[in-house]
C-alpha atoms as a PDB file:
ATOM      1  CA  UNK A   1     -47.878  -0.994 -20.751  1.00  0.00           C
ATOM      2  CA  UNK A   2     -45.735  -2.299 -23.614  1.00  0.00           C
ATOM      3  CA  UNK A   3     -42.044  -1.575 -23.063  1.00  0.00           C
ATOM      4  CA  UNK A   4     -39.322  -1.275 -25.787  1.00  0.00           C
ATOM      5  CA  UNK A   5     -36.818  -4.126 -24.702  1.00  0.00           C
ATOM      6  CA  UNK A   6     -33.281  -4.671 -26.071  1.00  0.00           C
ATOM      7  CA  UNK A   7     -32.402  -8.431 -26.554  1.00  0.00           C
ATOM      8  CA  UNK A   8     -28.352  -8.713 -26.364  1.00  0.00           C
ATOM      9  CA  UNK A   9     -27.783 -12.713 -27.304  1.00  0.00           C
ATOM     10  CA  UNK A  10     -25.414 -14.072 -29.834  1.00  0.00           C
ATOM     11  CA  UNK A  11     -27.335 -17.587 -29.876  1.00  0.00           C
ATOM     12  CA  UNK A  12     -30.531 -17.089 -32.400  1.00  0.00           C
ATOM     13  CA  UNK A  13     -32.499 -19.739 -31.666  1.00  0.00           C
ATOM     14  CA  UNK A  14     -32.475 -18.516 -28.048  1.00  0.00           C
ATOM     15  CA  UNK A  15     -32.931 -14.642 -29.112  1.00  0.00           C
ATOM     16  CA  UNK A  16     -35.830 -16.058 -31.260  1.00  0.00           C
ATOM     17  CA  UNK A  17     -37.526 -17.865 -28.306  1.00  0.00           C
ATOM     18  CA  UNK A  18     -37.043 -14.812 -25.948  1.00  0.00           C
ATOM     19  CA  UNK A  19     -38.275 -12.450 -28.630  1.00  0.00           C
ATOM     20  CA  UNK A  20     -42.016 -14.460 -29.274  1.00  0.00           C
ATOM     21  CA  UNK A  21     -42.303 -13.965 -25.612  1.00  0.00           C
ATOM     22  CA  UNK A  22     -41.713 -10.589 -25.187  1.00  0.00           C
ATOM     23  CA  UNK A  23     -43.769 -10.013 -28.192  1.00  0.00           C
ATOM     24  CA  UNK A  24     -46.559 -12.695 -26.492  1.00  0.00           C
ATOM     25  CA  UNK A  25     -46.362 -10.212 -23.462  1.00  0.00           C
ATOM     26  CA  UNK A  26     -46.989  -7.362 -25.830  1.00  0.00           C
ATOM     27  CA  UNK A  27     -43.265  -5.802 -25.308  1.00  0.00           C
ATOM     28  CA  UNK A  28     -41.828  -4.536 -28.524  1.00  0.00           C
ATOM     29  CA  UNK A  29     -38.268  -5.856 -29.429  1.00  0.00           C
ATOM     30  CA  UNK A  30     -34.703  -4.824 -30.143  1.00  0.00           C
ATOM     31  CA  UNK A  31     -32.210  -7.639 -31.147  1.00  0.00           C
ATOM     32  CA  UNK A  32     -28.718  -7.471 -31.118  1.00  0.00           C
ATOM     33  CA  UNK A  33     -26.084 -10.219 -31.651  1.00  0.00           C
ATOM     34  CA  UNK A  34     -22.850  -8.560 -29.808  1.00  0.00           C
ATOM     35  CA  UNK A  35     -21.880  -5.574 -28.024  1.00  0.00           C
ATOM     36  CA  UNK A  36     -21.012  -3.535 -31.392  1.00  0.00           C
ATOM     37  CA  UNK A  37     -24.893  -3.983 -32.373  1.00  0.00           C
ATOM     38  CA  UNK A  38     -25.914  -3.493 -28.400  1.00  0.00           C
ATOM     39  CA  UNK A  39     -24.519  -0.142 -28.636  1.00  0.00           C
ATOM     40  CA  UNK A  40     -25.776   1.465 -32.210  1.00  0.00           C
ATOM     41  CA  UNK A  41     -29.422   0.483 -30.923  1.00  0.00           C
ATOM     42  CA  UNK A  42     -29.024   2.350 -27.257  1.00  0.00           C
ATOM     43  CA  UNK A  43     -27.597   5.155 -29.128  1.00  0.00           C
ATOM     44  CA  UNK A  44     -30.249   5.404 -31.382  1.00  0.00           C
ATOM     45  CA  UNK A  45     -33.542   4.487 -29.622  1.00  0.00           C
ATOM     46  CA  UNK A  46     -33.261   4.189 -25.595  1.00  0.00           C
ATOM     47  CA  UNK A  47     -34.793   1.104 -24.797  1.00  0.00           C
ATOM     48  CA  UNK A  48     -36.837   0.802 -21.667  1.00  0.00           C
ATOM     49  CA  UNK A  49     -34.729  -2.430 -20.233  1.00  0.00           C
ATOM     50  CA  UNK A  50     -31.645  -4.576 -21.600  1.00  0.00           C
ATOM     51  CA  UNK A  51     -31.745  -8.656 -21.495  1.00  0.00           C
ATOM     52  CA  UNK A  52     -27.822  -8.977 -21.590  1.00  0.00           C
ATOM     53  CA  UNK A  53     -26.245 -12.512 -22.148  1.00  0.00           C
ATOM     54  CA  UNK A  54     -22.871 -12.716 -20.118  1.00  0.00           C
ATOM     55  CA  UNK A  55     -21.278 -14.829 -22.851  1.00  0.00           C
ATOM     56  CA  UNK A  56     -21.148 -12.599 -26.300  1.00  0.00           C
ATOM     57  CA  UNK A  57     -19.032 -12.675 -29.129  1.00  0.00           C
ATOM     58  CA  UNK A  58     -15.899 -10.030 -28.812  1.00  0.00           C
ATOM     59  CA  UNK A  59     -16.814  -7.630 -25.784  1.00  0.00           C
ATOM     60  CA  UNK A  60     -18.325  -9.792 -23.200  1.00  0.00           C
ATOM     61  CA  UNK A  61     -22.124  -8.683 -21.391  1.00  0.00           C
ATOM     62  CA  UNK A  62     -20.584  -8.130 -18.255  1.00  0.00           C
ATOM     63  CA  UNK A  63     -18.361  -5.822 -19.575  1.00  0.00           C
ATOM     64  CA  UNK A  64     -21.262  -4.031 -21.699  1.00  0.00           C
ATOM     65  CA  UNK A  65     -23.147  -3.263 -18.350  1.00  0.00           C
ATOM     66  CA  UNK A  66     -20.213  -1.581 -16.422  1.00  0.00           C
ATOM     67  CA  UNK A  67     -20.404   0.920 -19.460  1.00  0.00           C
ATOM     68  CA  UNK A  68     -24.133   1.512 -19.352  1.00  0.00           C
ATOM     69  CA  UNK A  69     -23.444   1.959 -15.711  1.00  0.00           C
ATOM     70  CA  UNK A  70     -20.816   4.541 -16.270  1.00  0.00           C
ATOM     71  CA  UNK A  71     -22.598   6.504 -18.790  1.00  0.00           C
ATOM     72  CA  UNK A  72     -25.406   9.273 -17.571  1.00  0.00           C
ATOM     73  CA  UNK A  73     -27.643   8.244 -20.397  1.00  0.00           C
ATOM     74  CA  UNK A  74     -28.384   4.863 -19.487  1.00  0.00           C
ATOM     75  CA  UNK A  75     -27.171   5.329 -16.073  1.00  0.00           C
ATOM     76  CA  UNK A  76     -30.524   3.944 -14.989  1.00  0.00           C
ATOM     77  CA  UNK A  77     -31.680   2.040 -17.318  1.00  0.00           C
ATOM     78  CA  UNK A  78     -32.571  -1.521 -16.109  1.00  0.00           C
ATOM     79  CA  UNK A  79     -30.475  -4.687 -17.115  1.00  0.00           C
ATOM     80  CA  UNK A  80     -31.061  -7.882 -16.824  1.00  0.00           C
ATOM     81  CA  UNK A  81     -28.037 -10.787 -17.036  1.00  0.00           C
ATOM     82  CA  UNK A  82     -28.821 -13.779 -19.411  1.00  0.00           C
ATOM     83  CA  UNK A  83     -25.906 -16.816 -18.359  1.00  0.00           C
ATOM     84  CA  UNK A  84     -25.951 -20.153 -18.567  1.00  0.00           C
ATOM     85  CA  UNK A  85     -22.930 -19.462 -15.303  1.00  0.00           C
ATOM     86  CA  UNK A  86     -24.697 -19.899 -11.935  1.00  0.00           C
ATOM     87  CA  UNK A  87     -22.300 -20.142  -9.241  1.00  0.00           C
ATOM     88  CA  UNK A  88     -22.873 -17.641  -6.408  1.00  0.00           C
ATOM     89  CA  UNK A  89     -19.794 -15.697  -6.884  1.00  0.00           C
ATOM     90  CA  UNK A  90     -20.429 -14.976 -11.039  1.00  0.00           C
ATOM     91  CA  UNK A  91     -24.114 -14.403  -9.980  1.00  0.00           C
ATOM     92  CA  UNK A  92     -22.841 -11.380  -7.645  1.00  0.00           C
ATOM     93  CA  UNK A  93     -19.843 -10.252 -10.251  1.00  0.00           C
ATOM     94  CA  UNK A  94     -23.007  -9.437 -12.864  1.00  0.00           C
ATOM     95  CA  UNK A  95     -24.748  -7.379  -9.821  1.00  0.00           C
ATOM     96  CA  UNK A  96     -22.130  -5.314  -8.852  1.00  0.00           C
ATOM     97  CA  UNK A  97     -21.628  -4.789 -12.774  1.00  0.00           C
ATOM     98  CA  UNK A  98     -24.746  -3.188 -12.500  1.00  0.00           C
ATOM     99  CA  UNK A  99     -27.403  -5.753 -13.243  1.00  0.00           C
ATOM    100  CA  UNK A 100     -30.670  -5.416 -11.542  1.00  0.00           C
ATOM    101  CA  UNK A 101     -31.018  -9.200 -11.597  1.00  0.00           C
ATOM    102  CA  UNK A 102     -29.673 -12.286 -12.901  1.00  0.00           C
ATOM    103  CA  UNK A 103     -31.566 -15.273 -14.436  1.00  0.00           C
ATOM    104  CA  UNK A 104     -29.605 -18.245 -15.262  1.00  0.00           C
ATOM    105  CA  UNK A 105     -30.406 -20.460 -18.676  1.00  0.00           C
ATOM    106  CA  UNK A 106     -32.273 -22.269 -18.728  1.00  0.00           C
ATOM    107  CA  UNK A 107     -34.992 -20.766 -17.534  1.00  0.00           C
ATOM    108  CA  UNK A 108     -39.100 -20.484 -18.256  1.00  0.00           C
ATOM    109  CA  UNK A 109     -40.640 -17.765 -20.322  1.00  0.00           C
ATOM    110  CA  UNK A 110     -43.453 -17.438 -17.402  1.00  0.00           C
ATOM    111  CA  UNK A 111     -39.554 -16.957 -14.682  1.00  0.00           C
ATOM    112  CA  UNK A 112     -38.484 -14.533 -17.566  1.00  0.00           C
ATOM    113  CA  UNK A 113     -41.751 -12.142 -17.614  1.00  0.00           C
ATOM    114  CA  UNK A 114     -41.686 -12.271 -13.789  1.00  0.00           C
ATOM    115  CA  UNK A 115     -38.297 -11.453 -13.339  1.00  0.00           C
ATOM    116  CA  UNK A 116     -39.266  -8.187 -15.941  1.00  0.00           C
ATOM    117  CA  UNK A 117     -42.275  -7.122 -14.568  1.00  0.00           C
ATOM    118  CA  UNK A 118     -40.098  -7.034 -11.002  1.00  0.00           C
ATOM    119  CA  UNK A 119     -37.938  -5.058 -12.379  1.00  0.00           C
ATOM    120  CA  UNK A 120     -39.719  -2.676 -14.795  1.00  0.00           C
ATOM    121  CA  UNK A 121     -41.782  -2.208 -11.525  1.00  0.00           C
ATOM    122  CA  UNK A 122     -38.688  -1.339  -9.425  1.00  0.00           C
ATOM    123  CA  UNK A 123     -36.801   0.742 -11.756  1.00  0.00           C
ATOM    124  CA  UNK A 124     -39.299   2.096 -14.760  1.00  0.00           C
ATOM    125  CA  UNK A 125     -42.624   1.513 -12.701  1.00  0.00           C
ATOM    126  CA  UNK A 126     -44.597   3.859 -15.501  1.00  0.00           C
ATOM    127  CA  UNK A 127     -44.062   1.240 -17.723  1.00  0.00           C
ATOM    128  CA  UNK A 128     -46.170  -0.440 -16.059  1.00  0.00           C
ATOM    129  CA  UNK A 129     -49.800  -1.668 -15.820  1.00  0.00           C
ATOM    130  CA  UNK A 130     -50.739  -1.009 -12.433  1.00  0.00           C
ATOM    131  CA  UNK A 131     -53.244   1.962 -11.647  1.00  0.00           C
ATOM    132  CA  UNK A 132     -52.203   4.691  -9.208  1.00  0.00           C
ATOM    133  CA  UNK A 133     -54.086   6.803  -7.207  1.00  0.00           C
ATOM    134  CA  UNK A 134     -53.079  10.247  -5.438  1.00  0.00           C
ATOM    135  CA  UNK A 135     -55.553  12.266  -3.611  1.00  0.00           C
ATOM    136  CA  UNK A 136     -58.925  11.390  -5.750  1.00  0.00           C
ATOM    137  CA  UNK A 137     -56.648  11.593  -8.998  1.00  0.00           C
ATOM    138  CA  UNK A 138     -56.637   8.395 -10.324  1.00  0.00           C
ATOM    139  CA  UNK A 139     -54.468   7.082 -13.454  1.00  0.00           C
ATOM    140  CA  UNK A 140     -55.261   3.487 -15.317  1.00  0.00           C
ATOM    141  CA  UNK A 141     -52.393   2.664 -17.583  1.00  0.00           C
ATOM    142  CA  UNK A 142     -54.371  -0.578 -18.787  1.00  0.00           C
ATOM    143  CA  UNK A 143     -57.517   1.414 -19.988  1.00  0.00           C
ATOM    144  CA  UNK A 144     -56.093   4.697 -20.507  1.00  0.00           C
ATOM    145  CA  UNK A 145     -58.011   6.343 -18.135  1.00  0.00           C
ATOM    146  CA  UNK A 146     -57.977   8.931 -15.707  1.00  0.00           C
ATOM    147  CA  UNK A 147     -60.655   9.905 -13.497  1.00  0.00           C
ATOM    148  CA  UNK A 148     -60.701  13.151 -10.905  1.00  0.00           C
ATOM    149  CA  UNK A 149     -62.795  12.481  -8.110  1.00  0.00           C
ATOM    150  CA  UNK A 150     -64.742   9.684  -9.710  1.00  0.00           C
ATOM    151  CA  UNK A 151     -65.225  11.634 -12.675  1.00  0.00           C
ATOM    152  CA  UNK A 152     -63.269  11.101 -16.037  1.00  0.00           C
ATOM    153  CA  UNK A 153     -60.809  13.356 -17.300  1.00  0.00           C
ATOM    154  CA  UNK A 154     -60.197  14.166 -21.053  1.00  0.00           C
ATOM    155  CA  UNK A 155     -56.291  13.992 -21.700  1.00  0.00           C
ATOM    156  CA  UNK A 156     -54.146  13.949 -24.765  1.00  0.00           C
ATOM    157  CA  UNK A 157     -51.569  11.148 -25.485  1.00  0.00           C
ATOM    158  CA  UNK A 158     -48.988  13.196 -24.392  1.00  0.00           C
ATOM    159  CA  UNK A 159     -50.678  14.838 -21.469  1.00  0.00           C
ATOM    160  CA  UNK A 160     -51.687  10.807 -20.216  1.00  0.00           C
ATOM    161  CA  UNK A 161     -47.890   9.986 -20.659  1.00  0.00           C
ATOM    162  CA  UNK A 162     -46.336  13.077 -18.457  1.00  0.00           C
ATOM    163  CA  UNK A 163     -49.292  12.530 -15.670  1.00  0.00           C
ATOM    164  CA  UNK A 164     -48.361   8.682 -15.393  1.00  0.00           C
ATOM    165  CA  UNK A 165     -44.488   9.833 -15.065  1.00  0.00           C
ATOM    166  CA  UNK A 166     -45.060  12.115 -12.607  1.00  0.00           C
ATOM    167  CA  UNK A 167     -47.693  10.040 -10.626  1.00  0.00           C
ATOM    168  CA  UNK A 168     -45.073   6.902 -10.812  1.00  0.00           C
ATOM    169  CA  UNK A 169     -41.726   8.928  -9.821  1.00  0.00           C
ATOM    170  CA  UNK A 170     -44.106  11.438  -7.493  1.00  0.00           C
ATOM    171  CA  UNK A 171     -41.876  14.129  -4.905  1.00  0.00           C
ATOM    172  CA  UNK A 172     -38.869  14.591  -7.035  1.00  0.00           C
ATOM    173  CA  UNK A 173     -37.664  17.279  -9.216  1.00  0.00           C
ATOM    174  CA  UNK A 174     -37.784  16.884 -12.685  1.00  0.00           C
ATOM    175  CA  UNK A 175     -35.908  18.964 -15.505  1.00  0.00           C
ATOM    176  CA  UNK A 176     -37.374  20.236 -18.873  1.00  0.00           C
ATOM    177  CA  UNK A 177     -34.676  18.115 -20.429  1.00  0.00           C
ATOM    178  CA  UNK A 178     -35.014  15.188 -18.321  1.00  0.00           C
ATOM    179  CA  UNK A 179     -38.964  15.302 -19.294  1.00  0.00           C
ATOM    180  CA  UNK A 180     -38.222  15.345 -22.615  1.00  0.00           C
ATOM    181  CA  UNK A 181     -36.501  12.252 -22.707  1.00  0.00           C
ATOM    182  CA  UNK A 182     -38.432   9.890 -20.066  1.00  0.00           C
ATOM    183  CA  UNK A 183     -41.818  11.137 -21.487  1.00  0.00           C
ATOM    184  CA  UNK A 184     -41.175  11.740 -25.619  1.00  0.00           C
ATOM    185  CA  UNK A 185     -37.711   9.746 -25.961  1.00  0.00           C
ATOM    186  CA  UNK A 186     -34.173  11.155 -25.874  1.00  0.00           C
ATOM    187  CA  UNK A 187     -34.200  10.294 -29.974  1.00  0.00           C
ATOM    188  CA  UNK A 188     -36.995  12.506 -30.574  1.00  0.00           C
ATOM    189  CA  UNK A 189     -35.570  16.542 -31.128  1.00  0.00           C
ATOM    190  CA  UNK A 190     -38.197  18.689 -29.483  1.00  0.00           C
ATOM    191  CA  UNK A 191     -37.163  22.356 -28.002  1.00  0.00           C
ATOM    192  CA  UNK A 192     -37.949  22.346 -24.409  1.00  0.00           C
ATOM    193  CA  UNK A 193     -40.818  25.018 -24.351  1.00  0.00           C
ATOM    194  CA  UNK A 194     -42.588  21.969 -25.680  1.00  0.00           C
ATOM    195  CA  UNK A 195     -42.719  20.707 -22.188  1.00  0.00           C
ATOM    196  CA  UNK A 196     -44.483  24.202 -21.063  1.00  0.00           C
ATOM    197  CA  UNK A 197     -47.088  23.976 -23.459  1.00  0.00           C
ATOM    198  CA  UNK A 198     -48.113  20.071 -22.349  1.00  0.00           C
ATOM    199  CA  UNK A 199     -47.839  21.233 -18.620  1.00  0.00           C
ATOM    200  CA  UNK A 200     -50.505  23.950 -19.180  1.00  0.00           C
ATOM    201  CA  UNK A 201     -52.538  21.796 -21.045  1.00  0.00           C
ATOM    202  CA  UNK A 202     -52.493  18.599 -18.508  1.00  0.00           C
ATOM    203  CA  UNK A 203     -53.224  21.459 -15.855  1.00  0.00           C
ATOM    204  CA  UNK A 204     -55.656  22.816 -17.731  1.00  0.00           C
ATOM    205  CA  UNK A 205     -57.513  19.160 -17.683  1.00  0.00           C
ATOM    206  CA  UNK A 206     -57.210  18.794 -14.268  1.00  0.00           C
ATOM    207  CA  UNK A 207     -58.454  22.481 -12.782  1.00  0.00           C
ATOM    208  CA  UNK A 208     -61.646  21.906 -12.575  1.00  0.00           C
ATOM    209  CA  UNK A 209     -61.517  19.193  -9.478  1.00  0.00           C
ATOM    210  CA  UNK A 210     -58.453  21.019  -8.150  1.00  0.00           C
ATOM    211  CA  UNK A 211     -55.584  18.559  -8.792  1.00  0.00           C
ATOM    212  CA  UNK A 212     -53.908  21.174 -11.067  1.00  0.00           C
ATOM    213  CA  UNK A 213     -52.157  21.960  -7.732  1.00  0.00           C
ATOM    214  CA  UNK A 214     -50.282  18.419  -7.660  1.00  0.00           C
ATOM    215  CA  UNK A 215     -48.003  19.850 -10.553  1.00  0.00           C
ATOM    216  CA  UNK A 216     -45.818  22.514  -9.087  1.00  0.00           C
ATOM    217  CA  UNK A 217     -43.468  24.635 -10.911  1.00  0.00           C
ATOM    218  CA  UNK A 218     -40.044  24.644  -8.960  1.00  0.00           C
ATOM    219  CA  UNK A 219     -38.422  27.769 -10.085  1.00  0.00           C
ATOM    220  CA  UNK A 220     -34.975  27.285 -12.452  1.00  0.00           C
ATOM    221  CA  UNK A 221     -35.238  23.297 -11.760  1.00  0.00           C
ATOM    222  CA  UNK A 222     -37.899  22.173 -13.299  1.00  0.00           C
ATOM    223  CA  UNK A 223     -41.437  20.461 -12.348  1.00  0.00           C
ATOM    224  CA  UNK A 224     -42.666  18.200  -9.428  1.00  0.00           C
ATOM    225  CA  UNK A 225     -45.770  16.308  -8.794  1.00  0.00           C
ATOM    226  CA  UNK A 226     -46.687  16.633  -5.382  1.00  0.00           C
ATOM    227  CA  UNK A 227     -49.464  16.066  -2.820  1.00  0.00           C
ATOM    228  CA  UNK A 228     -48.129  18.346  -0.324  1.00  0.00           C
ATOM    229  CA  UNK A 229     -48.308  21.734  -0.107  1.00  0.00           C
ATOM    230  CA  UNK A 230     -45.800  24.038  -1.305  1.00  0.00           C
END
């Protein structure tokens, strides 16, 4: 599944080369030349994972990463360290910065979509192609399918995108709010009932083999996709 990825590098013949690969990979791209830039574009449009270079112009990457760390937004939101600096000891100074993982320069673009893929996997795994399967529901992010009990399911765009989020981050407690902005974007102003109304609808889709039940409405939290039994 394409992901929206922010490229922070000051040098643009490598920010040119990383870009065409992203873009080979089918990830749309961000590009920012310094911190300054960095920030205006997580502001405005969340991106779905950060390629920070240690070594920027003004406010270095390292220190650009303890605030994305710090700040509930993008709290979670998975970086990864561009340096050309690989001793051990600046390796684990980006990690406990907050980087999920640290490739050093130079490095290959096949290393570089590996090293994403890990991570998007770890950290954002419904940006991901990999099909999941929970008790005969089964979701296929590469051919936009879902099937209930071998059978296929008719789901909107939005319904397909809140199913995979639940089925990827399955057992925990989601708010409206928090819905809102891992499903339609934390730039995009919707009131919250708009949650309700795709809930009933994805339900809706999936009540005739039963796995209606999966989505559970916990009372003044939120939503949770379940297998077990309330």
């Amino acid at each position: 599944m394409p992901a929206n990825i922010l490229v922070v590098e000051d040098e643009p013949a490598i920010q040119e080369l990383i870009a065409a690969n992203l873009q080979h990979g089918g990830h749309h791209v961000l590009r920012a030349s310094d911190v300054e830039e960095a920030t205006r574009l997580v502001r405005e449009t969340l991106p779905d994972l950060v390629l920070l270079d240690w070594m920027l112009p003004g406010t270095p990457g390292i220190q650009f990463a303890r605030r994305l760390r710090a700040d509930e937004r993008t709290r979670q939101l998975p970086i990864i360290m561009l340096t050309a600096r690989g001793e051990e000891q600046d390796k684990v100074s980006g990690l406990d910065a907050g980087a999920d993982d640290y490739l050093t320069k130079p490095f290959s673009p096949r290393e570089l979509m590996a090293r994403i893929n890990a991570v998007l996997r770890r950290r954002a795994p419904q940006m991901t192609d990999e099909a999941i399967e929970v008790g005969g529901l089964r979701l296929d992010p590469a051919t936009h399918r879902v099937f209930t009990d071998g059978k296929p399911a008719d789901l909107g765009p939005t319904e397909f995108r809140l199913l995979h989020f639940f089925m990827t981050h399955a057992e925990r407690v989601h708010s409206r709010t928090q819905l809102l902005d891992q499903v339609w974007g934390d730039h995009v102003f919707v009131e919250e009932r708009t949650v309700d109304v795709h809930i009933r609808r994805l339900r809706s889709a999936l009540e005739a083999s039963g796995h209606d039940r999966l989505i559970q409405t916990v009372r003044g939290a939120g939503y949770r996709f379940s297998a077990l039994s309330e």
